[in-house]
PDB file of N, CA and C in Angstrom:
ATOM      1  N   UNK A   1       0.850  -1.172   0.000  1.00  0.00           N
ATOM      2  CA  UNK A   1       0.000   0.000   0.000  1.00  0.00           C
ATOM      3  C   UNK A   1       0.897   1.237   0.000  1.00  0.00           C
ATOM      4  N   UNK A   2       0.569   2.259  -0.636  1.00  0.00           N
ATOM      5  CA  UNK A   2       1.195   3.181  -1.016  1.00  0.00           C
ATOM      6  C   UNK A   2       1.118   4.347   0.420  1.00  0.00           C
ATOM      7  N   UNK A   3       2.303   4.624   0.956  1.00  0.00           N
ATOM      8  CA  UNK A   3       2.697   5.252   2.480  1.00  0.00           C
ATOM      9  C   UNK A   3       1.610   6.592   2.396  1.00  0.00           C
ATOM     10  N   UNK A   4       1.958   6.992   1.223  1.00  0.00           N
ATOM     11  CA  UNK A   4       0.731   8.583   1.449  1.00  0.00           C
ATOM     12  C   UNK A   4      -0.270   8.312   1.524  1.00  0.00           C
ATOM     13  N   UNK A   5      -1.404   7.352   0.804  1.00  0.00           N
ATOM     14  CA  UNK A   5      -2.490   7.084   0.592  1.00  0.00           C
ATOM     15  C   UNK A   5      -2.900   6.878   1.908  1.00  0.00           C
ATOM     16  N   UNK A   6      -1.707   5.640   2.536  1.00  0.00           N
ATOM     17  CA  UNK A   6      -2.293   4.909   3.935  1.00  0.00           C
ATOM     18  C   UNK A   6      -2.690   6.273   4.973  1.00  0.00           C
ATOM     19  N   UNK A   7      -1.524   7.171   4.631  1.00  0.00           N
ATOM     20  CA  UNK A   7      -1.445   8.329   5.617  1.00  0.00           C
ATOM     21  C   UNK A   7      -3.086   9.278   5.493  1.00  0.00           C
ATOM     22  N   UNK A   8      -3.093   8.925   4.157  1.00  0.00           N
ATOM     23  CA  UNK A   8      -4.330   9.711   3.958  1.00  0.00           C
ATOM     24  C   UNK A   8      -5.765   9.224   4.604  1.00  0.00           C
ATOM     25  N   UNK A   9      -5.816   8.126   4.467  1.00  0.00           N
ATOM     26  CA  UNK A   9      -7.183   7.165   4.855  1.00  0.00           C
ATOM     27  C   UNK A   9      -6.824   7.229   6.545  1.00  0.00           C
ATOM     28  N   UNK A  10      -5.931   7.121   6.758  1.00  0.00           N
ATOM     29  CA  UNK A  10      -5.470   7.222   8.369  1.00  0.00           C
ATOM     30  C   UNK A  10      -5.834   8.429   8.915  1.00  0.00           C
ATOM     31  N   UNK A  11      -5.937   9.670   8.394  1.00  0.00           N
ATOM     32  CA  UNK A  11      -6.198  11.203   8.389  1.00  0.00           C
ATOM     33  C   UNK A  11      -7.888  10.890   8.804  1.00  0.00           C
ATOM     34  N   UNK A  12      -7.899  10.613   7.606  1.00  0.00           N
ATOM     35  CA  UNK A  12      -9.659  10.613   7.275  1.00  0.00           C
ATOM     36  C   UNK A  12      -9.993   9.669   8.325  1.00  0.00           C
ATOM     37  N   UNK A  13     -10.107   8.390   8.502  1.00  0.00           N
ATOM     38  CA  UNK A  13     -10.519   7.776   9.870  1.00  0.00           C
ATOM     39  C   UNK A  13     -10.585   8.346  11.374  1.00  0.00           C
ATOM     40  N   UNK A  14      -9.145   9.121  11.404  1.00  0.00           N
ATOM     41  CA  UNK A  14      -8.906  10.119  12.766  1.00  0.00           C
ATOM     42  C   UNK A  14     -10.274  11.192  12.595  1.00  0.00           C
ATOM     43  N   UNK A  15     -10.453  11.512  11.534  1.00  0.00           N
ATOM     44  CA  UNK A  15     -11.033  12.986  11.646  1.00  0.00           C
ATOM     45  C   UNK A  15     -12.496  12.094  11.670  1.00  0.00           C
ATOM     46  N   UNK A  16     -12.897  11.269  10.996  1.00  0.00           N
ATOM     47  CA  UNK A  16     -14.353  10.549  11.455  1.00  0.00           C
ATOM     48  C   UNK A  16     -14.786  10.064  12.931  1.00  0.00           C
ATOM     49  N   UNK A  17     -13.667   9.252  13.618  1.00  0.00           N
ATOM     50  CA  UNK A  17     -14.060   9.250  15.009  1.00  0.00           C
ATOM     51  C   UNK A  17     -13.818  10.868  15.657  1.00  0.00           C
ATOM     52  N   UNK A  18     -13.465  11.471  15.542  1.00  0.00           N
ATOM     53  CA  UNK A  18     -13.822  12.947  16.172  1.00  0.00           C
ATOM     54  C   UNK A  18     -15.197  13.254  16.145  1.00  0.00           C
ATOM     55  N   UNK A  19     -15.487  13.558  14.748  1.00  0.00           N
ATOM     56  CA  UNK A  19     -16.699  13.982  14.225  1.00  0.00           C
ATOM     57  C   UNK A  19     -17.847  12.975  15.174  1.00  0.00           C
ATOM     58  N   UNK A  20     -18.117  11.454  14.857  1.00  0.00           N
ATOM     59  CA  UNK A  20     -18.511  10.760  15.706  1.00  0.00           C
ATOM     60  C   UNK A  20     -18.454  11.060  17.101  1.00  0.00           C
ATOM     61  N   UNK A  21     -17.423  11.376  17.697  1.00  0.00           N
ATOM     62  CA  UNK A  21     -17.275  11.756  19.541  1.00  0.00           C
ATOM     63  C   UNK A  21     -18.106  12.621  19.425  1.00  0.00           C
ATOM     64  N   UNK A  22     -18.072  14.024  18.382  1.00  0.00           N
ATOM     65  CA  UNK A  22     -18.835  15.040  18.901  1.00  0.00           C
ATOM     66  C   UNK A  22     -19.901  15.345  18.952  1.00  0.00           C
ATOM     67  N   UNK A  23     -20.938  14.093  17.708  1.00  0.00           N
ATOM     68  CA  UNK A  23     -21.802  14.036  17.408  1.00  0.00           C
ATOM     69  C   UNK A  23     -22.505  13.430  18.604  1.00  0.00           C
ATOM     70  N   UNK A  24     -22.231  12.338  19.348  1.00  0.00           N
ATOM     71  CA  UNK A  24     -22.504  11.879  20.537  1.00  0.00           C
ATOM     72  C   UNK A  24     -22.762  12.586  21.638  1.00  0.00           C
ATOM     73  N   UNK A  25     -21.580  13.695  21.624  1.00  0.00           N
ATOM     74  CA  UNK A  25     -21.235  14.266  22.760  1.00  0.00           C
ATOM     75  C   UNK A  25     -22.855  15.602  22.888  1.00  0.00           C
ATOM     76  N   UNK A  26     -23.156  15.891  21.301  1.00  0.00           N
ATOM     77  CA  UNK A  26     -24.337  16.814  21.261  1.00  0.00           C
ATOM     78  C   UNK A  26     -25.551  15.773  21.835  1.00  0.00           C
ATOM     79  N   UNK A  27     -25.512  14.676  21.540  1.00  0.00           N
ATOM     80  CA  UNK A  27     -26.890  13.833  22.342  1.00  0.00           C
ATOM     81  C   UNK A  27     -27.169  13.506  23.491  1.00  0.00           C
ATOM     82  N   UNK A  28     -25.914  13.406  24.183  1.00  0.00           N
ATOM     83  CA  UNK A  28     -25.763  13.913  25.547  1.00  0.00           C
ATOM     84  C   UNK A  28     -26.344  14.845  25.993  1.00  0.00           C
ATOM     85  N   UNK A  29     -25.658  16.525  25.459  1.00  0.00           N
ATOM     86  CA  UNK A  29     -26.261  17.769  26.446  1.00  0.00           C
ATOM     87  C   UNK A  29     -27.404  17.753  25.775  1.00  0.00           C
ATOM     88  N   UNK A  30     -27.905  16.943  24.655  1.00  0.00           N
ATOM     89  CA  UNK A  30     -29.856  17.045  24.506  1.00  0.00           C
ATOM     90  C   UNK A  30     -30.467  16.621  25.045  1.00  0.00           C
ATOM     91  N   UNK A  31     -30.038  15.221  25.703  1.00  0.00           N
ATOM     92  CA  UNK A  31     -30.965  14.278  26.469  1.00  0.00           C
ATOM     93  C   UNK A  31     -30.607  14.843  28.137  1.00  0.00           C
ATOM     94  N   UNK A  32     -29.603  15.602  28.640  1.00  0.00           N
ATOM     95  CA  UNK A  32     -29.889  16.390  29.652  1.00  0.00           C
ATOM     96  C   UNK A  32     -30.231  17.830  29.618  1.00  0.00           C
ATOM     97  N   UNK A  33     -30.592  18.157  28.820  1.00  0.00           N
ATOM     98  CA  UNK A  33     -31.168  19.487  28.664  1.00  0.00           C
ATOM     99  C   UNK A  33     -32.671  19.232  28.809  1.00  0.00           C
ATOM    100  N   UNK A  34     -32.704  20.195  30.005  1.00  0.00           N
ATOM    101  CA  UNK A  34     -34.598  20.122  30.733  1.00  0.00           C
ATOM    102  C   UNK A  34     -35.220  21.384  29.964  1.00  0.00           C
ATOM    103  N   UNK A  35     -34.382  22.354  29.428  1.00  0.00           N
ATOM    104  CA  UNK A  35     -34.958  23.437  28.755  1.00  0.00           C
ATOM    105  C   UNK A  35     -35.873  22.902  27.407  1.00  0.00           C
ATOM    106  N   UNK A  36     -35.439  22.347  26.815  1.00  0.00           N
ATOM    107  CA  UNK A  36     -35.810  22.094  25.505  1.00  0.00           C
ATOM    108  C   UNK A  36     -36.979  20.849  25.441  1.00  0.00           C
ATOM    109  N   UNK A  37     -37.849  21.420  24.919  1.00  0.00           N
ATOM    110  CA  UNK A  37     -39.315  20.656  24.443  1.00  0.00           C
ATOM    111  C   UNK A  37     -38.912  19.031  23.793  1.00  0.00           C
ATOM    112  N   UNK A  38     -39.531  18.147  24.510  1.00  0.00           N
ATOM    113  CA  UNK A  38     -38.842  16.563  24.403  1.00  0.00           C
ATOM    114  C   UNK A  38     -39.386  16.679  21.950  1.00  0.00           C
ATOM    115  N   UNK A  39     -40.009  17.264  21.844  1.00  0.00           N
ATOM    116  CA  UNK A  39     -40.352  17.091  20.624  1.00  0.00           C
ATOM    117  C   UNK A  39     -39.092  17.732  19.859  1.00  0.00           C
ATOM    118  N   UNK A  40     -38.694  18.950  20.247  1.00  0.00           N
ATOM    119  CA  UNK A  40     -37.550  19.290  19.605  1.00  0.00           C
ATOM    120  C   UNK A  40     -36.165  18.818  20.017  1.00  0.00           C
ATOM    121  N   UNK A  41     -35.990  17.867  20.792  1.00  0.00           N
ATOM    122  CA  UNK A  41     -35.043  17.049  21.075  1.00  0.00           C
ATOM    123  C   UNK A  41     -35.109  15.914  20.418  1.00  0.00           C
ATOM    124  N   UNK A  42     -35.884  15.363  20.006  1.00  0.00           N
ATOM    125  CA  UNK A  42     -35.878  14.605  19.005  1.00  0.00           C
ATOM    126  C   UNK A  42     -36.221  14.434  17.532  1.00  0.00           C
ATOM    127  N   UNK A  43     -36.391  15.751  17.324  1.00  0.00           N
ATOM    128  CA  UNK A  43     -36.034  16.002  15.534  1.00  0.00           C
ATOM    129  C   UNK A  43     -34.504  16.394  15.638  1.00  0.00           C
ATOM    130  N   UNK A  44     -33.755  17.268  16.715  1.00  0.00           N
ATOM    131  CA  UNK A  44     -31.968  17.067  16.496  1.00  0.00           C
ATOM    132  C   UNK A  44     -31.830  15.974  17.033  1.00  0.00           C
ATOM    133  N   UNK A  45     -31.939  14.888  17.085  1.00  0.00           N
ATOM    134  CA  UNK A  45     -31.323  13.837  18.042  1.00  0.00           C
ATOM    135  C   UNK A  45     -31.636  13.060  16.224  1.00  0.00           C
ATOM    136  N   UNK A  46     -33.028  13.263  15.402  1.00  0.00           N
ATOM    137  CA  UNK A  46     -32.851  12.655  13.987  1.00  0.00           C
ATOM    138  C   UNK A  46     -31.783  13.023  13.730  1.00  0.00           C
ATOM    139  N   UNK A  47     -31.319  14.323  13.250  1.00  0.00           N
ATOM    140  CA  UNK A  47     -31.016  15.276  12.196  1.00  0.00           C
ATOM    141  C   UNK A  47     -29.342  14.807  13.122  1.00  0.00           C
ATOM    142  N   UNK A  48     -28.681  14.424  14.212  1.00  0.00           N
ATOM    143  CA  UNK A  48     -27.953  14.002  14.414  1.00  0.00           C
ATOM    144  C   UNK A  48     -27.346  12.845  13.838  1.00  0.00           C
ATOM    145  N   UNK A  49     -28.455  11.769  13.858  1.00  0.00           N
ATOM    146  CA  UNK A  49     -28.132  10.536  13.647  1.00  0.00           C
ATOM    147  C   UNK A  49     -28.140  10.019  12.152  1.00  0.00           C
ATOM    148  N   UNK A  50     -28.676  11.301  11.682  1.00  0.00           N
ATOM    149  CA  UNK A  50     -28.313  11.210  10.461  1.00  0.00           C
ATOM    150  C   UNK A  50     -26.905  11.573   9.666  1.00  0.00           C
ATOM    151  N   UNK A  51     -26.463  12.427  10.520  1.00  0.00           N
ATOM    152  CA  UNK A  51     -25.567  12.983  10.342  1.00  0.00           C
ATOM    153  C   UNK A  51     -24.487  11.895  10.278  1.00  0.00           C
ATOM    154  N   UNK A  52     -24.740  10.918  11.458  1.00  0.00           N
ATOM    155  CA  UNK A  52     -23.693   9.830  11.832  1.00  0.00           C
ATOM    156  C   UNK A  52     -23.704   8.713  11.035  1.00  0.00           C
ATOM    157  N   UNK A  53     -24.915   8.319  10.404  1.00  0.00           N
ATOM    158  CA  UNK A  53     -25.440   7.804   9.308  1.00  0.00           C
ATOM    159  C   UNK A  53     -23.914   7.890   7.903  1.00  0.00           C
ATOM    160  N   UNK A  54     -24.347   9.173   8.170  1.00  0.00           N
ATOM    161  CA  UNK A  54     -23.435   9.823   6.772  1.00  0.00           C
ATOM    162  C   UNK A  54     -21.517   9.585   7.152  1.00  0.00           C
ATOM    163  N   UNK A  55     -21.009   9.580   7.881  1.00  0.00           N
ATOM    164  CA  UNK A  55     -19.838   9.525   8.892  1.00  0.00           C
ATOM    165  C   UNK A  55     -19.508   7.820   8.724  1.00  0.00           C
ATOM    166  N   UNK A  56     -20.891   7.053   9.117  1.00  0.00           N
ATOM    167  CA  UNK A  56     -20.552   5.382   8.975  1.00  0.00           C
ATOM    168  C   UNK A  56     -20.640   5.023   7.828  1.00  0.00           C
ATOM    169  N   UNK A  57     -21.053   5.750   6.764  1.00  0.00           N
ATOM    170  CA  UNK A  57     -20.854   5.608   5.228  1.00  0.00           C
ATOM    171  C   UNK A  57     -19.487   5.776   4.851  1.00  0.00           C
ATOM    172  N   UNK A  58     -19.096   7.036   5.073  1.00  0.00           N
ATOM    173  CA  UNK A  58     -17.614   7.408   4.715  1.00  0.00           C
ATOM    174  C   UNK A  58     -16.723   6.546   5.525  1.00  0.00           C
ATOM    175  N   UNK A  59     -16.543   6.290   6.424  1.00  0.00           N
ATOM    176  CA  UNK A  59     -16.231   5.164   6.965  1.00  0.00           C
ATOM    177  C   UNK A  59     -15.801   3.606   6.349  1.00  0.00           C
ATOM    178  N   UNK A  60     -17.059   3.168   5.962  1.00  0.00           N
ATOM    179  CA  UNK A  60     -16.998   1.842   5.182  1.00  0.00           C
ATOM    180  C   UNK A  60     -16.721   1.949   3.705  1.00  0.00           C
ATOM    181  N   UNK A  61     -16.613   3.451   3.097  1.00  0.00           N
ATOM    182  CA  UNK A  61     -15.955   3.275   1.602  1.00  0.00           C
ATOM    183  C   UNK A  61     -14.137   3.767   2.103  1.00  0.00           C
ATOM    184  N   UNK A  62     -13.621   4.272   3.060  1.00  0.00           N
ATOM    185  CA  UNK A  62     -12.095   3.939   3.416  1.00  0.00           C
ATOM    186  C   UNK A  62     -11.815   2.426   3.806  1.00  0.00           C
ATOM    187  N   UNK A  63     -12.870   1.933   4.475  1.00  0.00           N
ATOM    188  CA  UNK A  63     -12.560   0.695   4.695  1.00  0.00           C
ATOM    189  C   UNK A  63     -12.442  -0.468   3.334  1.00  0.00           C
ATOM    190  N   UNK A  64     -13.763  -0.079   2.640  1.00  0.00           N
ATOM    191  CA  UNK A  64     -13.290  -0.442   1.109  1.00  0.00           C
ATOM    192  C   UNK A  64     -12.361  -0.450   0.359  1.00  0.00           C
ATOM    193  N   UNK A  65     -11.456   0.871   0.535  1.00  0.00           N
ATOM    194  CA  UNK A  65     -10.285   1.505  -0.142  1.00  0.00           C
ATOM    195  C   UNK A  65      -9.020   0.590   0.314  1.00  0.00           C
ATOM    196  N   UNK A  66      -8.995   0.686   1.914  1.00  0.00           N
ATOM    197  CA  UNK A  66      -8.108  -0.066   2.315  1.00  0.00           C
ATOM    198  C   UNK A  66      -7.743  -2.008   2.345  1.00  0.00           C
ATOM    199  N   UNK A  67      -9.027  -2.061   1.860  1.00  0.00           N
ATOM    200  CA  UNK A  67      -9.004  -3.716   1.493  1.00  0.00           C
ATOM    201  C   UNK A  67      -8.567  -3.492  -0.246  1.00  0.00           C
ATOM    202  N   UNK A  68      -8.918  -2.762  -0.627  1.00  0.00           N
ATOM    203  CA  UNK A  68      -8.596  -2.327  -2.251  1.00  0.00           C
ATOM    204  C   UNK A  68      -7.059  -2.352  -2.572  1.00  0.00           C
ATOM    205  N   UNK A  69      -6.771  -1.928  -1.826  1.00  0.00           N
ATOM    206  CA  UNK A  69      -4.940  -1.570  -1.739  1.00  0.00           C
ATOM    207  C   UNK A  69      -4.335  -2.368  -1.033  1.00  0.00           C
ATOM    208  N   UNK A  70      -4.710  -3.211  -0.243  1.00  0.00           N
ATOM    209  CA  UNK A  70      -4.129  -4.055   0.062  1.00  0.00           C
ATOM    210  C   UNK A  70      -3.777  -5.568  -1.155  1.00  0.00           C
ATOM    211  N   UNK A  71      -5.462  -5.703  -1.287  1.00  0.00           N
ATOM    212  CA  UNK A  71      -5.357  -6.594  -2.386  1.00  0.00           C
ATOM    213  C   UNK A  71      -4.513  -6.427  -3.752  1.00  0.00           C
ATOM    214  N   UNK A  72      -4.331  -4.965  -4.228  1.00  0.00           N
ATOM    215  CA  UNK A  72      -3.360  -4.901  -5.060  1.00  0.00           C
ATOM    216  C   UNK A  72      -2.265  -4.654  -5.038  1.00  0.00           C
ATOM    217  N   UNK A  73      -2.157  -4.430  -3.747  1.00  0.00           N
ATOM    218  CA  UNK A  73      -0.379  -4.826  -2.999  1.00  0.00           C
ATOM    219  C   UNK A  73       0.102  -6.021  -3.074  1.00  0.00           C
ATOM    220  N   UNK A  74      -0.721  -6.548  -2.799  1.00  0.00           N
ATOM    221  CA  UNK A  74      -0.257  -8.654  -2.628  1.00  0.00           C
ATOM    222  C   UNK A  74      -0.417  -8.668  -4.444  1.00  0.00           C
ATOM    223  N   UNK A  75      -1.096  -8.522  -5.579  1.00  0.00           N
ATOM    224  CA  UNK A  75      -0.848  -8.909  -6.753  1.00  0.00           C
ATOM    225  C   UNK A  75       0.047  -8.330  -7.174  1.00  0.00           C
TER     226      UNK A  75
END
């Protein structure tokens, strides 16, 4: 596998579990937040998980990439 590429997909994985922590970390102060109407806590708690949705996508096409390059490393 080619050292930059790896470095690159390695980048991108780091910066997805962030994104993921923080996305979590907002469902947290929603589900303890007493201010906010339980109805509008759960259209952002969607509009979150969608978000993460999108994050475990990008996710599994690096993971794609990296079985990709591996396999044409070994041929």
């Amino acid at each position: 596998m080619n050292d930059v590429r790896r470095d690159q997909l390695a980048a991108k994985m780091l910066v997805c579990s962030y994104v993921v922590r923080g996305l979590l970390d907002k469902i947290r102060t929603l589900e303890g937040a007493t201010d906010v109407p339980q109805e509008e806590k759960l259209t952002q708690i969607k509009k979150i998980r969608d978000e993460m949705t999108k994050v475990g996508v990008e996710i599994d096409n690096i993971k794609k990439e990296i079985t990709l390059l591996k396999s044409y490393n070994v041929n």
